[in-house]
Protein backbone atom coordinates (compact mmCIF):
# COMPACT_ATOMS: atom_id res chain seq x y z
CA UNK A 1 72.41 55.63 130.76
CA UNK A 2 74.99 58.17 129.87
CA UNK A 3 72.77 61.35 130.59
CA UNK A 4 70.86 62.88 133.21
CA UNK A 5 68.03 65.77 132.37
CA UNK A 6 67.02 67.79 135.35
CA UNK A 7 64.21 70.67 134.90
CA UNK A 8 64.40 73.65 137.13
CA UNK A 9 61.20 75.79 137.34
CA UNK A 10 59.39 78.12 139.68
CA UNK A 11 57.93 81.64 138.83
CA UNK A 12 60.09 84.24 137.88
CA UNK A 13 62.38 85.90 141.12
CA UNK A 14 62.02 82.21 142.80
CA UNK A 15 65.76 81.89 142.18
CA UNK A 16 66.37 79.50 139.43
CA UNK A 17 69.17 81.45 137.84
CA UNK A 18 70.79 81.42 141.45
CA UNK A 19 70.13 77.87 142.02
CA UNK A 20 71.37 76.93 138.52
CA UNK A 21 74.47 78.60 138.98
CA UNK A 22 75.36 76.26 141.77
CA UNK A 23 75.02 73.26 139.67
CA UNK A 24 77.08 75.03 136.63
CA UNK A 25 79.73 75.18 139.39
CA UNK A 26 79.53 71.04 139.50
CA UNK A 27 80.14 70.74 136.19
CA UNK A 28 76.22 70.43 134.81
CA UNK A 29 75.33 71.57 131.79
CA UNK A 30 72.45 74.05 131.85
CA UNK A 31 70.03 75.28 128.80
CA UNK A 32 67.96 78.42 129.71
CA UNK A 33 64.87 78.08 128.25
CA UNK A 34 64.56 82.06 128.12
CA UNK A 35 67.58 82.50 126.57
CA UNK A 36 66.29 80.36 123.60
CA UNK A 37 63.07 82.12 123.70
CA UNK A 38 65.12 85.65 123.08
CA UNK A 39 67.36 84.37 120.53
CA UNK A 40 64.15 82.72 118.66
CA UNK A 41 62.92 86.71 118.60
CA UNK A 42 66.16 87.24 116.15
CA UNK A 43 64.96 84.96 113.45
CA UNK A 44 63.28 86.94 110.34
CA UNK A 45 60.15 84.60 110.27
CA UNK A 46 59.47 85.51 113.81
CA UNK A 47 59.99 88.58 113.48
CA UNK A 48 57.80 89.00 110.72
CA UNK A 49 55.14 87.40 112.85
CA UNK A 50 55.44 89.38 115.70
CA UNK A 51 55.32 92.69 113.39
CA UNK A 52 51.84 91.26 112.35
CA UNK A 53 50.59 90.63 115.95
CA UNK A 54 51.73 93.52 117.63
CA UNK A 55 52.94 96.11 114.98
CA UNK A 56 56.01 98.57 114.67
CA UNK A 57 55.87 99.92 119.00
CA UNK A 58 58.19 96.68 119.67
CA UNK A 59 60.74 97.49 116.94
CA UNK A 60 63.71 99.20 118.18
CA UNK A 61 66.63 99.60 114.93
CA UNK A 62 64.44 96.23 113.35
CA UNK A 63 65.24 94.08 116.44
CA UNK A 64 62.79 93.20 118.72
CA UNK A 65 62.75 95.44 121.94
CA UNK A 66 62.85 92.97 124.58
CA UNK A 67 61.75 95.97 127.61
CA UNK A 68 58.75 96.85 125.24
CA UNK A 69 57.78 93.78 124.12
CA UNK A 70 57.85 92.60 127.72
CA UNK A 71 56.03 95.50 128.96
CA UNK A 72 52.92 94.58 126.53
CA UNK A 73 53.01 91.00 127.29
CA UNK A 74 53.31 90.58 130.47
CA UNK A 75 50.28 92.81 131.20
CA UNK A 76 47.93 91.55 128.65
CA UNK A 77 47.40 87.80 129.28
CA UNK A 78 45.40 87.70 125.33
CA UNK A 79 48.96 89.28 124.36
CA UNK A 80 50.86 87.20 126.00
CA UNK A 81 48.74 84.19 124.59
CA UNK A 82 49.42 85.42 121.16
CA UNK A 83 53.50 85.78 121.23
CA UNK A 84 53.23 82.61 123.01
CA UNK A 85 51.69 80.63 119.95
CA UNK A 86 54.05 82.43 117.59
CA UNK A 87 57.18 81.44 120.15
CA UNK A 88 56.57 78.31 122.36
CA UNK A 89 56.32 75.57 119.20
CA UNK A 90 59.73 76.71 117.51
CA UNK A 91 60.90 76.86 121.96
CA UNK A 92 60.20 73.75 122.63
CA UNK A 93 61.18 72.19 118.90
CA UNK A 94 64.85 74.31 119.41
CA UNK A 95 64.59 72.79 123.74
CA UNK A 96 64.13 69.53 122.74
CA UNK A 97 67.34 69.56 120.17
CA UNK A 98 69.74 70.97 122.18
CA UNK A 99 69.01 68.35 124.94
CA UNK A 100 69.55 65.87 122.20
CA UNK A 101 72.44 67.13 121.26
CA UNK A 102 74.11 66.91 124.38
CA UNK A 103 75.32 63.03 125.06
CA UNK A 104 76.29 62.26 128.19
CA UNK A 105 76.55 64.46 132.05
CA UNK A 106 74.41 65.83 133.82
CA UNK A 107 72.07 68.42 131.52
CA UNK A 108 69.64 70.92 133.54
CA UNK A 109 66.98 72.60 131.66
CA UNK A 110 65.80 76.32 133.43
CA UNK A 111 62.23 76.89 132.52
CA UNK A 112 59.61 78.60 134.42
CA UNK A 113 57.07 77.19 131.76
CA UNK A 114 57.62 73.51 132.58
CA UNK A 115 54.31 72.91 134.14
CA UNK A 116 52.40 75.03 131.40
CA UNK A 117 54.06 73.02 128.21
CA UNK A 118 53.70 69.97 130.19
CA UNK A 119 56.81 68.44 129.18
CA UNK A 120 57.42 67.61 132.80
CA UNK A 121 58.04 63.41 131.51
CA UNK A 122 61.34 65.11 129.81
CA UNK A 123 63.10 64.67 133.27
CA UNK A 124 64.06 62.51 135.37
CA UNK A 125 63.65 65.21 138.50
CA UNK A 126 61.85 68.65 138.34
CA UNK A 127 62.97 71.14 140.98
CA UNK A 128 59.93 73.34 141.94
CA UNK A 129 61.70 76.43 143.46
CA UNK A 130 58.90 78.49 145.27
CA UNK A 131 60.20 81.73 146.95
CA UNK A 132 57.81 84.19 149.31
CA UNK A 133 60.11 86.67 148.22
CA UNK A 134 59.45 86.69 144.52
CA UNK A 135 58.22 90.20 143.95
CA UNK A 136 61.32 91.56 146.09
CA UNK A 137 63.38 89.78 144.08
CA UNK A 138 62.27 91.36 140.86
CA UNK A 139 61.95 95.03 142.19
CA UNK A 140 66.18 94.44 143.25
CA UNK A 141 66.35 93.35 139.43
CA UNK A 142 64.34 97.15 138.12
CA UNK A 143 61.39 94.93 137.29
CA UNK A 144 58.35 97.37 137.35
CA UNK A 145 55.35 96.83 139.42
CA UNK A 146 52.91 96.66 136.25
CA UNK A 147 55.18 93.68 135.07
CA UNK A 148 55.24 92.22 138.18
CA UNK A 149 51.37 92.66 138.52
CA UNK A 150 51.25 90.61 135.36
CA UNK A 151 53.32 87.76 136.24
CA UNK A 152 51.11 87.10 139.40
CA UNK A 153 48.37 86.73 137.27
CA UNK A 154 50.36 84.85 134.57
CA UNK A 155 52.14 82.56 136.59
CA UNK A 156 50.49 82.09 140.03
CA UNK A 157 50.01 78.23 139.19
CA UNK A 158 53.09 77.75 138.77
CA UNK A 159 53.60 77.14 142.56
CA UNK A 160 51.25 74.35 142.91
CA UNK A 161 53.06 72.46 140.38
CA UNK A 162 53.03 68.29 141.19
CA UNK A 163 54.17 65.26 139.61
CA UNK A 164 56.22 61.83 140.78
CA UNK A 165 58.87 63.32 139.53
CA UNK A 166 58.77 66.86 141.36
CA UNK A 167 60.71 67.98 144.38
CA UNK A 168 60.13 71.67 146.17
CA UNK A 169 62.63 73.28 147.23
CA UNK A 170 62.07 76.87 149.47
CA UNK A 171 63.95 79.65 148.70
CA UNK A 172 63.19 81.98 151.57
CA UNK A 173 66.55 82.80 152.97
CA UNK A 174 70.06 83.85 151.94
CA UNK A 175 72.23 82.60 149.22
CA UNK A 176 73.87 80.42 151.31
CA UNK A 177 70.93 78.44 152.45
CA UNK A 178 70.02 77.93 148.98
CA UNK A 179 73.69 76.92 147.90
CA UNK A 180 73.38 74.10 150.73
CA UNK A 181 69.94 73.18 149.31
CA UNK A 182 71.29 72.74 146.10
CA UNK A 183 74.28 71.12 147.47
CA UNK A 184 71.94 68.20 149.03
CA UNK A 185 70.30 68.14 145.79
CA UNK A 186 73.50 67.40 143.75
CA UNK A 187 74.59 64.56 146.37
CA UNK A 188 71.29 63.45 145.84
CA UNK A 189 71.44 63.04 142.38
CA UNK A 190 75.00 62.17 141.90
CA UNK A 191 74.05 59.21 143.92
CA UNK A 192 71.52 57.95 141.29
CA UNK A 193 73.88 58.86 138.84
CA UNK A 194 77.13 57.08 140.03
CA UNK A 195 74.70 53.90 140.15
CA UNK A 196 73.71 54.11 136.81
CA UNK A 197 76.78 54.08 135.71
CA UNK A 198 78.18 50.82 137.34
C-alpha cells in the first residue's frame, strides 16, 4: 500500500482547518473539500445553474458572491438543498479524482460533509472533531449569527457521526492541546503506516 486517505470532519468552527494544518506540517497532503466546492462555483455550467435556481442577487461582476450566496443558503435548508444538488455530484466526482491522482503519502481529505455524502468507506480513519466552542469560533471569524443559526440546524448531526472507522477527537481547549492531539494522532497513524510498508 503506497497511500494513506484520512477524512477530517466535524461542523464548521470545530477546528479542522487548525487540526489540518498540523498534519500539513508532517508532510500530509491535504484536499479541502470547500475549496473544491468554491472553485466548482467558477465553472460556466454551474454558474448557469445557479443563475436559474437563485437568480441575479448572488452575482457580483458575473462571479458568484460567495458572502451572498452563503447568506441565502445557509438560512434556507430548501436552498441549501437545491445548490447542493447542483454542487455535491460534480464535488464529490472532482474529490474522488484528486485523491486518485495523488499516488503514494499520506493524503487527508477536510470535509464537514463526510457523514452526509456517506463516503465515510473512502478512508481508512475519519477524525470526528467536535468542539463546544463552535459558535465562538465562527463569531472570531465575522460569521453572522443568522449564518450561524443556520448551520445548527444544517449540521447538528454531524456530531453524532459513527463508524469502525471513526475516531473523536475534542477540541475544547487551546491550540496547543489540539496540536498534541493531533500529534498522538500522527504517531498513531505513522505506526500503521511504517508497517505497511515493510
Amino acid at each position: 500500500m503506497k497511500k494513506l486517505v484520512i477524512g477530517i470532519t466535524g461542523r464548521a468552527g470545530s477546528g479542522k482547518t487548525q487540526f489540518c494544518s498540523f498534519l500539513k506540517e508532517k508532510g500530509w497532503k491535504i484536499i479541502e473539500a470547500d475549496r473544491i466546492g468554491w472553485e466548482l462555483l467558477k465553472r460556466d455550467e454551474i454558474k448557469t445553474e445557479i443563475l436559474k435556481a437563485f437568480g441575479n442577487s448572488v452575482f457580483e461582476n458575473n462571479e458568484v458572491s460567495r458572502s451572498e450566496l452563503s447568506s441565502l443558503v445557509f438560512t434556507s435548508v430548501d436552498k441549501l438543498k437545491t445548490l447542493n444538488r447542483i454542487v455535491h455530484p460534480v464535488l464529490l466526482e472532482e474529490l474522488k479524482k484528486q485523491i486518485e491522482q495523488i499516488h503514494e503519502g499520506i493524503v487527508v481529505v477536510d470535509a464537514a460533509l463526510i457523514p452526509e455524502w456517506g463516503i465515510g468507506d473512502w478512508f481508512y480513519r475519519v477524525v470526528l472533531l467536535k468542539s463546544n466552542r463552535w459558535k465562538e469560533n465562527l463569531r472570531k471569524r465575522g460569521i453572522p449569527d443568522e449564518i450561524i443559526n443556520g448551520l445548527e440546524k444544517i449540521q447538528k448531526d454531524i456530531d453524532n457521526y459513527n463508524g469502525e472507522n471513526v475516531i473523536v477527537i475534542e477540541n475544547n481547549g487551546s491550540i496547543e492541546e489540539l496540536k498534541k492531539k493531533a500529534e498522538e494522532f500522527i504517531k498513531g497513524i505513522n505506526e500503521v503506516w511504517i508497517s505497511h510498508l515493510h
